[in-house]
N, C-alpha and C. Protein backbone atom coordinates (compact mmCIF):
# COMPACT_ATOMS: atom_id res chain seq x y z
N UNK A 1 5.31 -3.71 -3.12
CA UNK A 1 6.22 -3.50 -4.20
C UNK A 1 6.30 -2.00 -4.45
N UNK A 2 7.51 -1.41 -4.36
CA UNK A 2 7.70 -0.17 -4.87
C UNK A 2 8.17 0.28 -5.95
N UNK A 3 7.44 0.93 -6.64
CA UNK A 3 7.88 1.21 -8.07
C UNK A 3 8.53 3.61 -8.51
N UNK A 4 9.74 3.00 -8.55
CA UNK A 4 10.25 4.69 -8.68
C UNK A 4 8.99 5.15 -9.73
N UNK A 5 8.50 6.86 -9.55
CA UNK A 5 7.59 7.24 -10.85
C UNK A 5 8.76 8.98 -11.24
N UNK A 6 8.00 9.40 -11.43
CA UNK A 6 8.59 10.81 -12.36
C UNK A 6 9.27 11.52 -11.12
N UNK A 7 10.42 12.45 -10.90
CA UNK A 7 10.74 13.53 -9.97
C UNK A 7 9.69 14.44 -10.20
N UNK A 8 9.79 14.89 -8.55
CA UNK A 8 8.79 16.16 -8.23
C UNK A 8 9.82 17.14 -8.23
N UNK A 9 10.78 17.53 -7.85
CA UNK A 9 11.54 18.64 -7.22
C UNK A 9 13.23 17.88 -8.09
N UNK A 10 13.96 18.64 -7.76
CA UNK A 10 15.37 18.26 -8.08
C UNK A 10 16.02 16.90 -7.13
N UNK A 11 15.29 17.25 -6.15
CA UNK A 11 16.07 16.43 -5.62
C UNK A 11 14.90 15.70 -4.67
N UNK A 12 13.80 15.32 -5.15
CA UNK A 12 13.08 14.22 -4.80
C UNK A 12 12.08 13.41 -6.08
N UNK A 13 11.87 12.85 -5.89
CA UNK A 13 10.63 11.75 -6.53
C UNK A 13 9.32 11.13 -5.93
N UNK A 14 8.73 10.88 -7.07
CA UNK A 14 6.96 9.79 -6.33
C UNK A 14 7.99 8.38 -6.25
N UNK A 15 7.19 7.65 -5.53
CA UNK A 15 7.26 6.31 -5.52
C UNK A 15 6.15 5.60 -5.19
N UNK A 16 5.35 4.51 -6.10
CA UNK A 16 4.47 4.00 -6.28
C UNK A 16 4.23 3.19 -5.10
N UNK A 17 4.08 2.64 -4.09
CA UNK A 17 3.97 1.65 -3.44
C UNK A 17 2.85 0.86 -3.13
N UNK A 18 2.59 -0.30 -3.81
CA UNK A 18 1.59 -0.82 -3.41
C UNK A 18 1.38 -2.37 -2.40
N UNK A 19 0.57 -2.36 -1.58
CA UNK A 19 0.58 -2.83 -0.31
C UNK A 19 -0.37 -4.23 -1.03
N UNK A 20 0.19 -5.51 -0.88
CA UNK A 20 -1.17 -6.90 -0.63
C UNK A 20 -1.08 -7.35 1.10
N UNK A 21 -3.04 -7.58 1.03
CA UNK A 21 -3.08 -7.56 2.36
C UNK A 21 -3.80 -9.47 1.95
N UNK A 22 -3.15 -10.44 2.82
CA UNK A 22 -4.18 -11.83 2.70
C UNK A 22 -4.12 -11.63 4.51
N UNK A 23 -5.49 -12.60 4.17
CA UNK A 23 -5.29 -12.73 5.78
C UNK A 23 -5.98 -14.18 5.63
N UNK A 24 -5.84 -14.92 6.65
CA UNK A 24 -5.99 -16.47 6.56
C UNK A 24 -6.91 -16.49 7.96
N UNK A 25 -8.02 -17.73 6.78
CA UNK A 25 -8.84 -18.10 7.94
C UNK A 25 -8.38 -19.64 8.54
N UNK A 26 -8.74 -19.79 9.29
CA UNK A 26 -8.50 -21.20 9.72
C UNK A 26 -8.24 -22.50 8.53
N UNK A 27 -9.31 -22.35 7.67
CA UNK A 27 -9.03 -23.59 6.76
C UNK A 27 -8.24 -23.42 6.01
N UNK A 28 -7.25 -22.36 5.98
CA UNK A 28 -6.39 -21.82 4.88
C UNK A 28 -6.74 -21.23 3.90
N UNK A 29 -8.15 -20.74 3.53
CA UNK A 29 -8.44 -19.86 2.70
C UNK A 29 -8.54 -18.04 2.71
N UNK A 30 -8.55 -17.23 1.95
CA UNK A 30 -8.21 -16.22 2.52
C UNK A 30 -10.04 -15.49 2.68
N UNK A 31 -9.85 -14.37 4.32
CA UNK A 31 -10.74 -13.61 4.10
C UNK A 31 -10.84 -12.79 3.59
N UNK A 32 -11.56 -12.40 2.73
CA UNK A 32 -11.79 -11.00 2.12
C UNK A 32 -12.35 -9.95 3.09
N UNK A 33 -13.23 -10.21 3.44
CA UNK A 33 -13.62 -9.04 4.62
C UNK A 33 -12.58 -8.47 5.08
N UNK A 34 -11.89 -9.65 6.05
CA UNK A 34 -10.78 -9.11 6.87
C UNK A 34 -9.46 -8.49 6.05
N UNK A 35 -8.95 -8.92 4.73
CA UNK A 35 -8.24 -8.15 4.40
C UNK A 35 -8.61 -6.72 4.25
N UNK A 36 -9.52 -6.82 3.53
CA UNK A 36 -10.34 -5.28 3.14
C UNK A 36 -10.17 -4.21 4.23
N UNK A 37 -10.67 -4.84 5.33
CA UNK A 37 -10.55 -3.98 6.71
C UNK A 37 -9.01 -3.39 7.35
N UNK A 38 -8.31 -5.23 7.22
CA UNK A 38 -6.98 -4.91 7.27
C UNK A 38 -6.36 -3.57 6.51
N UNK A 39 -6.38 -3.73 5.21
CA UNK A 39 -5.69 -3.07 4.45
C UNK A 39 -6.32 -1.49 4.64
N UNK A 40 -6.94 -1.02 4.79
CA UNK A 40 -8.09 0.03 5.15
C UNK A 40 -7.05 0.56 6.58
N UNK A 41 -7.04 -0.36 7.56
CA UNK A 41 -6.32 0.03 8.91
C UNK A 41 -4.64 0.50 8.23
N UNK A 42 -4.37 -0.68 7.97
CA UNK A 42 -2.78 -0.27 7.59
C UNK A 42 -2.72 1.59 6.62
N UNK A 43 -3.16 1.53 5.64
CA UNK A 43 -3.59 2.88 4.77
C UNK A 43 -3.97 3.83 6.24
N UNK A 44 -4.78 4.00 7.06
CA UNK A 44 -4.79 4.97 8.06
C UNK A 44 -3.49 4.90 9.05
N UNK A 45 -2.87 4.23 9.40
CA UNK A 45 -1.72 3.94 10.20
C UNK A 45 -0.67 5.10 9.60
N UNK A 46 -0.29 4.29 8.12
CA UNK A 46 0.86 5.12 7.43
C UNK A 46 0.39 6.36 6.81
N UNK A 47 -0.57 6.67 6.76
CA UNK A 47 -1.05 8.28 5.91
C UNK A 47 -0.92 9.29 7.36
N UNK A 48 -1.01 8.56 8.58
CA UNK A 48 -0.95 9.48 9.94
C UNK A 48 -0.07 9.43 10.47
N UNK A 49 1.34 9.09 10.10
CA UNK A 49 2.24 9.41 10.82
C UNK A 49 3.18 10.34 10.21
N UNK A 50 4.19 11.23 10.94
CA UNK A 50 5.04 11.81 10.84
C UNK A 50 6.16 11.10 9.51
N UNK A 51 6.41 10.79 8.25
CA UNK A 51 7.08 10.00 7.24
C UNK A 51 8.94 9.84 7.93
N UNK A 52 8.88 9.08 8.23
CA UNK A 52 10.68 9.30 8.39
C UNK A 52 11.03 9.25 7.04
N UNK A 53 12.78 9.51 7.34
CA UNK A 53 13.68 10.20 5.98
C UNK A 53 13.76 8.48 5.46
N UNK A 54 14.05 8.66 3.67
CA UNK A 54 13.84 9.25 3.28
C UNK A 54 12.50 10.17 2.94
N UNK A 55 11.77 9.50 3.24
CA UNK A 55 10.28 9.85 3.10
C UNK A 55 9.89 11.41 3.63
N UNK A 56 9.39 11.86 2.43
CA UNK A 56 8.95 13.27 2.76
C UNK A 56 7.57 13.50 2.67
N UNK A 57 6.27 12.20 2.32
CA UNK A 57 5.31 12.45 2.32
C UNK A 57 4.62 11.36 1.84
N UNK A 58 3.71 10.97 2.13
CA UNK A 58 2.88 9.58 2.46
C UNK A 58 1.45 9.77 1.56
N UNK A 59 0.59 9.94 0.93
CA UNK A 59 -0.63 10.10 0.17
C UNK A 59 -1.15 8.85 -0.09
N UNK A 60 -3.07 8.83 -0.03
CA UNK A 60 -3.63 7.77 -0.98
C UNK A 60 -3.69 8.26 -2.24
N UNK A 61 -3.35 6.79 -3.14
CA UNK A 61 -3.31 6.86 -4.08
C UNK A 61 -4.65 5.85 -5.07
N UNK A 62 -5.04 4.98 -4.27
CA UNK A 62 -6.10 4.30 -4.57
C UNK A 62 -6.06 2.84 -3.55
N UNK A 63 -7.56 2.23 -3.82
CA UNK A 63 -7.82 1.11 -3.11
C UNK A 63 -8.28 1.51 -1.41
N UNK A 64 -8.52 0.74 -0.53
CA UNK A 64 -8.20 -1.08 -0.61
C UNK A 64 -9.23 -1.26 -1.60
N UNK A 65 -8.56 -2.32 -2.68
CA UNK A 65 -9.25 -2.80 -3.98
C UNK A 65 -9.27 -4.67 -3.31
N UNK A 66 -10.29 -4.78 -3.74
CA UNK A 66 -10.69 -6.32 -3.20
C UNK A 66 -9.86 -7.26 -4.27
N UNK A 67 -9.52 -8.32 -4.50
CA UNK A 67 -8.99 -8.62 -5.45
C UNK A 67 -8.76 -10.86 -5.44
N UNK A 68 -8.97 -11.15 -6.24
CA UNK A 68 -8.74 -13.26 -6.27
C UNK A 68 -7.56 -13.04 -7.15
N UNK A 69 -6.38 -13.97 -6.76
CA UNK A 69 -5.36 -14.22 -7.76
C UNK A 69 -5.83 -15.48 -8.64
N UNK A 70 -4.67 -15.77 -9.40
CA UNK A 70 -4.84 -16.63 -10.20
C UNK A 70 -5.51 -18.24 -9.47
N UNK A 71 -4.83 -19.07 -8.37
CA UNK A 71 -5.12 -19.92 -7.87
C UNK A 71 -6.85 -19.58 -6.48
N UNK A 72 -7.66 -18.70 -6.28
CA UNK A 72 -8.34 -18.76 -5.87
C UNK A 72 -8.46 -17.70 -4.78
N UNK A 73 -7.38 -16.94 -4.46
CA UNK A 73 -6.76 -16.81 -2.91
C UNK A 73 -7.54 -15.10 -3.05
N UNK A 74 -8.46 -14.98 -1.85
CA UNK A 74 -8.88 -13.56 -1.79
C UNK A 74 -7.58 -12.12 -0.92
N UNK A 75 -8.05 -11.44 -1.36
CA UNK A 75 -6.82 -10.16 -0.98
C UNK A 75 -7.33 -8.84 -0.78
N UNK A 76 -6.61 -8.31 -0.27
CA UNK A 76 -6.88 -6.42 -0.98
C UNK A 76 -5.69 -5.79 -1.31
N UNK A 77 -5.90 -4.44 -2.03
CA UNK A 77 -4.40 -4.16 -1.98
C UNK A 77 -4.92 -2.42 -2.11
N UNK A 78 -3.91 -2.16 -1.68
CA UNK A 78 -4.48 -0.34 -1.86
C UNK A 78 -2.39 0.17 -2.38
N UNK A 79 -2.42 1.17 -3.00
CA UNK A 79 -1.21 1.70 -3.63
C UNK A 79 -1.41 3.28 -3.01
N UNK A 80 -0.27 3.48 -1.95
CA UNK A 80 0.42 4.30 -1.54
C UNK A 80 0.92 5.13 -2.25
N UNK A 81 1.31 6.82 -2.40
CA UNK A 81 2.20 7.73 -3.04
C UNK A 81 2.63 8.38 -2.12
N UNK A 82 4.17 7.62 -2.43
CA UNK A 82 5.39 8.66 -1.65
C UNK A 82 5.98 9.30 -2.45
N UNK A 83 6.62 9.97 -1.29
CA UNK A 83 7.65 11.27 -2.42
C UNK A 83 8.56 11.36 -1.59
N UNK A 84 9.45 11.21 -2.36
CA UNK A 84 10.97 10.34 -1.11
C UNK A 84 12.03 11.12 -1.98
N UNK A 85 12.99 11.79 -1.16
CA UNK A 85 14.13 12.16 -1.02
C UNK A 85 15.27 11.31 -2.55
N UNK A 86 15.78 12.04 -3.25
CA UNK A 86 16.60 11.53 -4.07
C UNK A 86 17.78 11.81 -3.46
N UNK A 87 18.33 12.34 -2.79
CA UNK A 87 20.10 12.69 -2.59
C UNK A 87 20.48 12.06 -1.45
């Protein structure tokens, strides 16, 4: 989910983005380990690449945070800061 935050420059902004990682084990429940790890990989993937447009810059912003929703289901989630092009 991406959420617009304050402009940096005239003509760009942050944008909040935060990533849920489930990952499913066989019996249909979720691993936590493996998300954790997951989400950990994904966060190094996108902080190391070159940002295409609009994207002018990729940052951690927090997490992978371990996390149970309401019905039982394990997760992680870590929140991304971009700063993306307004024009």
């Amino acid at each position: 989910m991406a959420e617009p935050q304050q402009k940096v420059t005239p003509i760009s902004q942050y944008v909040r983005l935060r990533c849920s990682v489930w990952v499913r084990r066989d019996d249909g429940t979720g691993d936590l380990d493996a998300s954790h790890d997951l989400a950990g990989r994904i966060e190094l993937y996108l902080t190391g690449l070159w940002p295409p447009t609009p994207i002018i810059s990729i940052e951690h912003d927090s997490g992978p945070v371990r996390m149970t929703d309401e019905n039982g289901c394990n997760y992680s989630y870590l929140i991304l800061l971009l700063q993306t092009e307004t024009v």
